[in-house]
PDB file of N, CA and C in Angstrom:
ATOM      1  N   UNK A   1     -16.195  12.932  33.931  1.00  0.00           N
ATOM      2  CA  UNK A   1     -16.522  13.746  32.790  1.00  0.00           C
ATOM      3  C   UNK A   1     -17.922  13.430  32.277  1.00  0.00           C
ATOM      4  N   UNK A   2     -18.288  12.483  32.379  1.00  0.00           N
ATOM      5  CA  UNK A   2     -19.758  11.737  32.117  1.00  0.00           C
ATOM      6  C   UNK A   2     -20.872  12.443  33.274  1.00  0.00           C
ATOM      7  N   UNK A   3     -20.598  12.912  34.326  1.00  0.00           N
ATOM      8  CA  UNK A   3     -21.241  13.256  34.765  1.00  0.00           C
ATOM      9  C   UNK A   3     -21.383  15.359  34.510  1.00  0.00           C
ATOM     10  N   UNK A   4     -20.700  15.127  33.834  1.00  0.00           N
ATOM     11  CA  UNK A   4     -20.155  16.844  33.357  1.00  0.00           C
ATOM     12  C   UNK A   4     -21.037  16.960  31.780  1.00  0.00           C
ATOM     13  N   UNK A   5     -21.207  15.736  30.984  1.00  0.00           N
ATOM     14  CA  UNK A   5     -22.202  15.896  29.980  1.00  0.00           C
ATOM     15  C   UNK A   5     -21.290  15.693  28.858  1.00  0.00           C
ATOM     16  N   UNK A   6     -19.695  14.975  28.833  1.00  0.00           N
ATOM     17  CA  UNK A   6     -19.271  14.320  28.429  1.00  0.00           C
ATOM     18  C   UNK A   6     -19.050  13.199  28.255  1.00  0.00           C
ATOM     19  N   UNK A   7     -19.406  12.263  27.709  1.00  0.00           N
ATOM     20  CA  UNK A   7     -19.673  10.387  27.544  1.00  0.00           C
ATOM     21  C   UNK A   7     -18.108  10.239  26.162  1.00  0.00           C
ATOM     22  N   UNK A   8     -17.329   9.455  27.027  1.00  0.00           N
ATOM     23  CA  UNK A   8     -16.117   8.789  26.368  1.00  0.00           C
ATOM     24  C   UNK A   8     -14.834   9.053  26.582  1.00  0.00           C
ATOM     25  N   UNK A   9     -14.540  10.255  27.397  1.00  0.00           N
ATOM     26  CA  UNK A   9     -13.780  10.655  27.453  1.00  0.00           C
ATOM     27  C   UNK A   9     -12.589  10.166  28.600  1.00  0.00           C
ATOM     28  N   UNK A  10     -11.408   9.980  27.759  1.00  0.00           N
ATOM     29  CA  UNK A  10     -10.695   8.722  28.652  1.00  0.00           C
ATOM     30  C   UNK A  10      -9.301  10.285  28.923  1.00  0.00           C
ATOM     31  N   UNK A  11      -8.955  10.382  29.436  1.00  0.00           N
ATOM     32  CA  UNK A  11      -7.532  10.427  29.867  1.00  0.00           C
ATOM     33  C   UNK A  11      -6.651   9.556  30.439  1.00  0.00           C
ATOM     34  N   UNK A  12      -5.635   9.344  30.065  1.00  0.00           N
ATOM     35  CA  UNK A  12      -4.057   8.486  30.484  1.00  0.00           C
ATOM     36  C   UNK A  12      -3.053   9.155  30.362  1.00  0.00           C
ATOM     37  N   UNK A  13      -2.659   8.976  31.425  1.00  0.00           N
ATOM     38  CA  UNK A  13      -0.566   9.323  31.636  1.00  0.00           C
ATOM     39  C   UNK A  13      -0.010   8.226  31.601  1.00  0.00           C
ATOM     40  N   UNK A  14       0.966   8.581  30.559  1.00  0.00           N
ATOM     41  CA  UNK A  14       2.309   7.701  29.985  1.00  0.00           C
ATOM     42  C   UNK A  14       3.457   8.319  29.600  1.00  0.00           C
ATOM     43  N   UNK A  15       3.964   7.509  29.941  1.00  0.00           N
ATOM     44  CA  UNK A  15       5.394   7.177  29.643  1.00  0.00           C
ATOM     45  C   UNK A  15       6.322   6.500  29.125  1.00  0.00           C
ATOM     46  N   UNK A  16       7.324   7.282  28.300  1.00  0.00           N
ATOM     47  CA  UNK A  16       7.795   6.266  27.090  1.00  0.00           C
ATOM     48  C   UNK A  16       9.662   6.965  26.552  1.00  0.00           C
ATOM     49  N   UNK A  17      10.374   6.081  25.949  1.00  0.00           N
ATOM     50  CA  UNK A  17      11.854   6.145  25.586  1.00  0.00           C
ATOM     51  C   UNK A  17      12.105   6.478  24.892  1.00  0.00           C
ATOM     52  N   UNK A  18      12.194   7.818  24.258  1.00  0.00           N
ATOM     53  CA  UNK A  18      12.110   8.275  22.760  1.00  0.00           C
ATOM     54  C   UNK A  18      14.075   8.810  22.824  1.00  0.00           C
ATOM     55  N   UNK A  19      14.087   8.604  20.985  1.00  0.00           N
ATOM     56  CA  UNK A  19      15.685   9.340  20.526  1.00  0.00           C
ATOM     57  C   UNK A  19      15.660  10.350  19.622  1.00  0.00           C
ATOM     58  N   UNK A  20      16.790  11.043  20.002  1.00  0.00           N
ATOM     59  CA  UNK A  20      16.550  12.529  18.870  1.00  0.00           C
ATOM     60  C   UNK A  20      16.096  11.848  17.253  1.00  0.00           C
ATOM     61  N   UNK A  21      15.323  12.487  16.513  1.00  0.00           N
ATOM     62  CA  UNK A  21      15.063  12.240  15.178  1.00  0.00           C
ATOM     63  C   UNK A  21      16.161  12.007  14.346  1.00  0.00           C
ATOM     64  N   UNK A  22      15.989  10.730  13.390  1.00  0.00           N
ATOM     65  CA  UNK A  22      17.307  10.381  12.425  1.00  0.00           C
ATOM     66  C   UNK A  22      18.641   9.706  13.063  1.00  0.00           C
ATOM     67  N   UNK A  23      18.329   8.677  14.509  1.00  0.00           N
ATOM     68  CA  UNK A  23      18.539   8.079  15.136  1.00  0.00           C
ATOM     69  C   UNK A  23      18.720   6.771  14.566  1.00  0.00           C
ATOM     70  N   UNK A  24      19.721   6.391  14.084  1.00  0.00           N
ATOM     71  CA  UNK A  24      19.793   4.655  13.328  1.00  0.00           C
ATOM     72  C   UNK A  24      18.894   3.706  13.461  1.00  0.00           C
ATOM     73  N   UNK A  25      18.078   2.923  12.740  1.00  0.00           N
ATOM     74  CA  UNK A  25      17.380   1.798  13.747  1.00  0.00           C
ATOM     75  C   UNK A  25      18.337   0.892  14.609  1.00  0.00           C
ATOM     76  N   UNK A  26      19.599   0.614  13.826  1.00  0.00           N
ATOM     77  CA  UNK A  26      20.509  -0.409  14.725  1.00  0.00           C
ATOM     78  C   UNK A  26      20.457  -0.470  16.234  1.00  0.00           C
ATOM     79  N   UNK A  27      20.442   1.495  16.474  1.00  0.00           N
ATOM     80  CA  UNK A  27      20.924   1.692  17.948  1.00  0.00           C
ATOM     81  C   UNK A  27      19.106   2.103  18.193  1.00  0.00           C
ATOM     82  N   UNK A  28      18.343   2.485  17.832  1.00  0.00           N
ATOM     83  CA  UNK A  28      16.956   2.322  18.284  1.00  0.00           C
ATOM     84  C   UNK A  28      16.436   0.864  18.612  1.00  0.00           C
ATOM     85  N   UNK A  29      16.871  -0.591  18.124  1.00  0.00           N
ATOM     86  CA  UNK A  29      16.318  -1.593  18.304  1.00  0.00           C
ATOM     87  C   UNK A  29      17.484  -2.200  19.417  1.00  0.00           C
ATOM     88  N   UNK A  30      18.484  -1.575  19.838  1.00  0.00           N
ATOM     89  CA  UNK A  30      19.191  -1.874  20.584  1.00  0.00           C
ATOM     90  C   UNK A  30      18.747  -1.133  21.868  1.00  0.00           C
ATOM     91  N   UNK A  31      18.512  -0.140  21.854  1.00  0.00           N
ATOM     92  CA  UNK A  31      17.884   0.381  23.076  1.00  0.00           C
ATOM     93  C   UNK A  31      16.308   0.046  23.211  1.00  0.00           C
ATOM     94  N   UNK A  32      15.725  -0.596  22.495  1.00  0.00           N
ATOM     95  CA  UNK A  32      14.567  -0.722  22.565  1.00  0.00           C
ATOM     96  C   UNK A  32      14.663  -2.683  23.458  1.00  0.00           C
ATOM     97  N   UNK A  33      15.587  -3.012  22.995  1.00  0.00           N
ATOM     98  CA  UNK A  33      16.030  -4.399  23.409  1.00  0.00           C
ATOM     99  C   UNK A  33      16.481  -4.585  24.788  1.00  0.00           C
ATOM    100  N   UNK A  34      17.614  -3.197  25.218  1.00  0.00           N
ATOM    101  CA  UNK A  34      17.832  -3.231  26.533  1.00  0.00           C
ATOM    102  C   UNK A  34      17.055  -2.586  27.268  1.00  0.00           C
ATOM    103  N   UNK A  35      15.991  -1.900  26.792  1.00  0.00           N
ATOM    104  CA  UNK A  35      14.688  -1.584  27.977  1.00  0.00           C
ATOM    105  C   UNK A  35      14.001  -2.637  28.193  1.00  0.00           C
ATOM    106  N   UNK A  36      13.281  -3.483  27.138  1.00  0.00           N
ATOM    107  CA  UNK A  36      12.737  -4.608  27.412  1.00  0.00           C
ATOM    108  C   UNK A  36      13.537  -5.650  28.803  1.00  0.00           C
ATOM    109  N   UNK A  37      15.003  -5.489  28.647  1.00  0.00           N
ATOM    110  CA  UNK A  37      15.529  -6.600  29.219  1.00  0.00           C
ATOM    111  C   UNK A  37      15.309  -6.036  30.702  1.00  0.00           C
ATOM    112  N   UNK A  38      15.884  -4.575  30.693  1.00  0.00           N
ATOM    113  CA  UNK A  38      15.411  -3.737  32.363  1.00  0.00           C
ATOM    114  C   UNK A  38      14.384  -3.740  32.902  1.00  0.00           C
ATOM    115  N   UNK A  39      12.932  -3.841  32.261  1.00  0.00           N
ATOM    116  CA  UNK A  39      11.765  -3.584  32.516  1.00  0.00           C
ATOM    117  C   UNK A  39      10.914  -5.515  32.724  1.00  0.00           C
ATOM    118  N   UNK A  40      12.300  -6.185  32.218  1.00  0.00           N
ATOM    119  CA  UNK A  40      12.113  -7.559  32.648  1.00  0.00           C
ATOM    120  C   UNK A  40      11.805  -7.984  33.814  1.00  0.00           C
ATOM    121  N   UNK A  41      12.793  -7.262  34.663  1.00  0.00           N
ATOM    122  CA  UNK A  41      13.175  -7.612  35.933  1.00  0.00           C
ATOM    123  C   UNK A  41      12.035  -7.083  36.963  1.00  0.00           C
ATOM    124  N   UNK A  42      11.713  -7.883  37.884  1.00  0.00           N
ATOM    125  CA  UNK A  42      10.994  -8.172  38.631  1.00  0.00           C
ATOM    126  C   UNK A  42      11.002  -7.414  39.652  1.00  0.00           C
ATOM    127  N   UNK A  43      11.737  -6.535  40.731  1.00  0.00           N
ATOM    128  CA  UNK A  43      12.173  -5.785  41.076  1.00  0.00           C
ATOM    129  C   UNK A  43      11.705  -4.027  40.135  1.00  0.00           C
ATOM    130  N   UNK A  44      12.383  -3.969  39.332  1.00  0.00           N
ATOM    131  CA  UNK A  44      11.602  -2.440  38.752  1.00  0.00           C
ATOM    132  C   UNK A  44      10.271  -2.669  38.470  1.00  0.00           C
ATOM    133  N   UNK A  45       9.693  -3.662  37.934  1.00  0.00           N
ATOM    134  CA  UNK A  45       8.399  -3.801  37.805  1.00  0.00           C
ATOM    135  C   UNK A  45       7.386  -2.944  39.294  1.00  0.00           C
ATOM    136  N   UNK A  46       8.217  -4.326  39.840  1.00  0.00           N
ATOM    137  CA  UNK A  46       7.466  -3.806  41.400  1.00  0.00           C
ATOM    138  C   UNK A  46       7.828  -2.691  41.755  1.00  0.00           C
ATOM    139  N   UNK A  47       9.192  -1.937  41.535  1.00  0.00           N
ATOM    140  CA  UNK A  47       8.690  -0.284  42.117  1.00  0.00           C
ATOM    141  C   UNK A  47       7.995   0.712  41.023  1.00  0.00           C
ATOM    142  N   UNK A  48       7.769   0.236  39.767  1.00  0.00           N
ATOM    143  CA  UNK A  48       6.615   1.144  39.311  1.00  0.00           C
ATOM    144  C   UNK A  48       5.438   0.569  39.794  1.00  0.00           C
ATOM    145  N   UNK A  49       5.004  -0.761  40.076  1.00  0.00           N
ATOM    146  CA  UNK A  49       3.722  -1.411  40.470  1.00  0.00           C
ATOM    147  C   UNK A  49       3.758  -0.030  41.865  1.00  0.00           C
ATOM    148  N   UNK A  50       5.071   0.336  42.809  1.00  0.00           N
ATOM    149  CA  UNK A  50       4.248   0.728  44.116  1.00  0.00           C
ATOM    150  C   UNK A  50       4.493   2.259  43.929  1.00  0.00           C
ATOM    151  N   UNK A  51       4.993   2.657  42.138  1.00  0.00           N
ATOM    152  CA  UNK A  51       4.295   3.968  42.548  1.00  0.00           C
ATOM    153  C   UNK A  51       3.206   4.422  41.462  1.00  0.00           C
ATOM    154  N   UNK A  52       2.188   3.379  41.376  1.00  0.00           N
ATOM    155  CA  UNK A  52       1.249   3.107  41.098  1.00  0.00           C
ATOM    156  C   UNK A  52       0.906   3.062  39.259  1.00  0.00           C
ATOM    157  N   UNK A  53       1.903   2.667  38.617  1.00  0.00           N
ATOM    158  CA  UNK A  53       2.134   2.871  37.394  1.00  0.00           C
ATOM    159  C   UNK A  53       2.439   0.844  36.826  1.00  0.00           C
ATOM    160  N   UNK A  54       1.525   0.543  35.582  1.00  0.00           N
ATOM    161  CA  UNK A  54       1.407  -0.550  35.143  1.00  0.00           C
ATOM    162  C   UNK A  54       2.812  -0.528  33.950  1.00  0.00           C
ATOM    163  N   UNK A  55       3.499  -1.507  33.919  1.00  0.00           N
ATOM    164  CA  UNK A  55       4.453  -1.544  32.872  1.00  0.00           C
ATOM    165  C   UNK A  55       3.658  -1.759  31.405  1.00  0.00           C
ATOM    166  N   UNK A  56       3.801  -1.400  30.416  1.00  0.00           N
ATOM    167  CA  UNK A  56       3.461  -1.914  29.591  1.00  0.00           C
ATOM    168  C   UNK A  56       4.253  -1.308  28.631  1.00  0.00           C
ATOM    169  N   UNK A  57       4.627  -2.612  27.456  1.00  0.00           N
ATOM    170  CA  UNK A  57       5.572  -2.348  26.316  1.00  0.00           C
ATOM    171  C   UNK A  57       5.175  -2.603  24.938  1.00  0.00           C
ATOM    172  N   UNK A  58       6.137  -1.924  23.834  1.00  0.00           N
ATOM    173  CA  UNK A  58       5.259  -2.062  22.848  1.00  0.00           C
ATOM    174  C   UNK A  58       6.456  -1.988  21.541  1.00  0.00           C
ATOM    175  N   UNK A  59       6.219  -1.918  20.228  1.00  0.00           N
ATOM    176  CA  UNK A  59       8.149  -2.016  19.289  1.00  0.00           C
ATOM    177  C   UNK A  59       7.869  -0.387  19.510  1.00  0.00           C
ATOM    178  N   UNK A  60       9.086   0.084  18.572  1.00  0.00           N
ATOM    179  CA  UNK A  60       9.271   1.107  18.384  1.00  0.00           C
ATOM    180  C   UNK A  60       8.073   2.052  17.338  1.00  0.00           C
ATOM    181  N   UNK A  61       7.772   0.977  16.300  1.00  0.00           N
ATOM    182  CA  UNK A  61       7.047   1.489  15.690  1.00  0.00           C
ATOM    183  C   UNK A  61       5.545   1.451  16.175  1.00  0.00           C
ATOM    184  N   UNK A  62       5.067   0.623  17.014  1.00  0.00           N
ATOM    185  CA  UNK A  62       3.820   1.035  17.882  1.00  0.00           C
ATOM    186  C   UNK A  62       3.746   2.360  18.363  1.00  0.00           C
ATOM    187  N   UNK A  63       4.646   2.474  19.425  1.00  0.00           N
ATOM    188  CA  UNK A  63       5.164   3.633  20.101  1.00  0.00           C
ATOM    189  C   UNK A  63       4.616   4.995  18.889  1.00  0.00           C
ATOM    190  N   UNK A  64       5.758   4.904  18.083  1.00  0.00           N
ATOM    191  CA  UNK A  64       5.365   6.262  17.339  1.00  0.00           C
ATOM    192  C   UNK A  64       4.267   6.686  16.609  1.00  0.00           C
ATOM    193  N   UNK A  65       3.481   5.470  16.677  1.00  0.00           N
ATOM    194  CA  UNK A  65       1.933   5.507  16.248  1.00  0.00           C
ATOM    195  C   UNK A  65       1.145   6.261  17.324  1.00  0.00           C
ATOM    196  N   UNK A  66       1.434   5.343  18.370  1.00  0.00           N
ATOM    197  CA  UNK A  66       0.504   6.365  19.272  1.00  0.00           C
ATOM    198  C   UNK A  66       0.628   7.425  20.176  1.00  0.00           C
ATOM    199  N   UNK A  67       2.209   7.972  19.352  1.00  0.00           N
ATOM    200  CA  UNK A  67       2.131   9.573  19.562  1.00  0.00           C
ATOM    201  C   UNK A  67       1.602  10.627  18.517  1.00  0.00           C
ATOM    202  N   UNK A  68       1.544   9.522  17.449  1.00  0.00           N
ATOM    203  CA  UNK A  68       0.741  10.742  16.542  1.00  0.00           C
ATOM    204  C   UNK A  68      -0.765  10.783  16.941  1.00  0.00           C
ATOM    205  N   UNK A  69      -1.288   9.303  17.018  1.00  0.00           N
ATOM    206  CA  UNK A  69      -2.795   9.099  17.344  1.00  0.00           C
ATOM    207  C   UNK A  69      -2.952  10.052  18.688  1.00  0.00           C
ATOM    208  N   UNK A  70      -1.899  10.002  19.416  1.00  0.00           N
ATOM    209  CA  UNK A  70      -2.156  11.263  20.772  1.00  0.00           C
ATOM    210  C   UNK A  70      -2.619  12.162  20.306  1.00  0.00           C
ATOM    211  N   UNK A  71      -1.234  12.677  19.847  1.00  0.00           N
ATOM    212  CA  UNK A  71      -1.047  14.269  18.995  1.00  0.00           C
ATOM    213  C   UNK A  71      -1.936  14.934  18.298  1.00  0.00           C
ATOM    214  N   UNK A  72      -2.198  13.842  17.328  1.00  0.00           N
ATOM    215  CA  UNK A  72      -3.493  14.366  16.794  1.00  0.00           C
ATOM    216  C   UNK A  72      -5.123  14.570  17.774  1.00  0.00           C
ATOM    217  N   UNK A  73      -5.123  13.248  18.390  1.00  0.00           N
ATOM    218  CA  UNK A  73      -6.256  13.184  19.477  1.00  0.00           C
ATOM    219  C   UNK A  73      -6.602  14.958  20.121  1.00  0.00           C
ATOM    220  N   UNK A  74      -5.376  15.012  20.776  1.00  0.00           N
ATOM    221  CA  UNK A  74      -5.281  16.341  21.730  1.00  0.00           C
ATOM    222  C   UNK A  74      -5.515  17.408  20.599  1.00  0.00           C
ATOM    223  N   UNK A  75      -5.238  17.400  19.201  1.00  0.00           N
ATOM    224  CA  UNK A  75      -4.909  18.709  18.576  1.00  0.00           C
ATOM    225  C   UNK A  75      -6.718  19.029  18.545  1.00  0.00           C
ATOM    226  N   UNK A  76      -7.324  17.898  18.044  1.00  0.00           N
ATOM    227  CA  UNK A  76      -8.586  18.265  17.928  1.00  0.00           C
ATOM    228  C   UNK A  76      -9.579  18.521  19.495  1.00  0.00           C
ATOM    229  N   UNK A  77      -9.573  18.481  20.468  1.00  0.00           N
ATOM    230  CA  UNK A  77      -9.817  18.175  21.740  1.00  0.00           C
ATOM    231  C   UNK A  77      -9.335  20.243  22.216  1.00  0.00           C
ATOM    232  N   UNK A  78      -8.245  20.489  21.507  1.00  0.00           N
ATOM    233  CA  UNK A  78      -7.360  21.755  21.435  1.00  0.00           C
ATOM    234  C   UNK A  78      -8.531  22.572  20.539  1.00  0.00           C
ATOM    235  N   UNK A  79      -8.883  22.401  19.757  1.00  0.00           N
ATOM    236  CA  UNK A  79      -9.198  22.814  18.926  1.00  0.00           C
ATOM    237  C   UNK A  79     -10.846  23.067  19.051  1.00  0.00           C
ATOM    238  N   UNK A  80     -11.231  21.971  19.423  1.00  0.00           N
ATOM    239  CA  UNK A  80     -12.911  22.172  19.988  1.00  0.00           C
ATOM    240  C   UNK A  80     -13.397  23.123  21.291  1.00  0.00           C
ATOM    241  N   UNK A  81     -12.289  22.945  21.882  1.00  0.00           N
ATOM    242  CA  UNK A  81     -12.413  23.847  23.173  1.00  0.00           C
ATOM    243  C   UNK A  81     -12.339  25.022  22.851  1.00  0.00           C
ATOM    244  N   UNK A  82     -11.497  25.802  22.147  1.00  0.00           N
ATOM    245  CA  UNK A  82     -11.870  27.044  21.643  1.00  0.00           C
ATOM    246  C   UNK A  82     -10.126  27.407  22.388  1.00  0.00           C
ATOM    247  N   UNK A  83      -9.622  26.437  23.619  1.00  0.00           N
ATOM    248  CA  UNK A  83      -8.110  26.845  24.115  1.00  0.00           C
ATOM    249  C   UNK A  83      -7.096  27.470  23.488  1.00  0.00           C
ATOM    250  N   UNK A  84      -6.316  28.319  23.846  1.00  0.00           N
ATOM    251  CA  UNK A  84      -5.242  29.321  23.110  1.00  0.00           C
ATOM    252  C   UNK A  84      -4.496  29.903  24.460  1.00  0.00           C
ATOM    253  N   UNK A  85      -2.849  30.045  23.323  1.00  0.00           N
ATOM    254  CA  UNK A  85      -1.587  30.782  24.393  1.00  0.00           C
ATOM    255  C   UNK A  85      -1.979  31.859  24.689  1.00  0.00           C
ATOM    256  N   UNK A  86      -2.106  32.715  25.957  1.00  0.00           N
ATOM    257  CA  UNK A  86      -2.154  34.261  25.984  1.00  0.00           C
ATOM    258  C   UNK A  86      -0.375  34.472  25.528  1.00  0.00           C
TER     259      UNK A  86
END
């Protein structure tokens, strides 16, 4: 993109464990507990390591930070481009 006459511009694909809205924390920090423990294991690591994807984890409330910081990111990015639904 830097060579296009854009300087900063990062794109990333991710992936992440989300629950319908108004979801208990009890059972959000419980599923947030047994992903950690799955994503422990050494074995799944390595088959996202070979299909070319880095594990990385974060609480729940990180997480929903940086879907708004996305969300918002893209809305303006949406918005500068001039892009729209036909």
């Amino acid at each position: 993109m830097e060579e296009a006459g854009i300087k900063g511009f990062v794109v990333e694909s991710w992936y992440g464990l989300m629950a319908p809205a108004g979801t208990p924390d009890a059972i959000i920090a419980r599923l947030h507990k047994e992903t950690l423990a799955a994503l422990a294991k050494p074995q799944l690591r390595e088959n996202f390591r070979l299909q070319g994807a880095d594990v990385e984890t974060t609480s729940p409330a990180e997480f929903t930070m940086r879907i708004k910081s996305e969300s918002a990111r893209w809305a303006e990015i949406i918005r500068k481009s001039g892009a729209h639904l036909d």
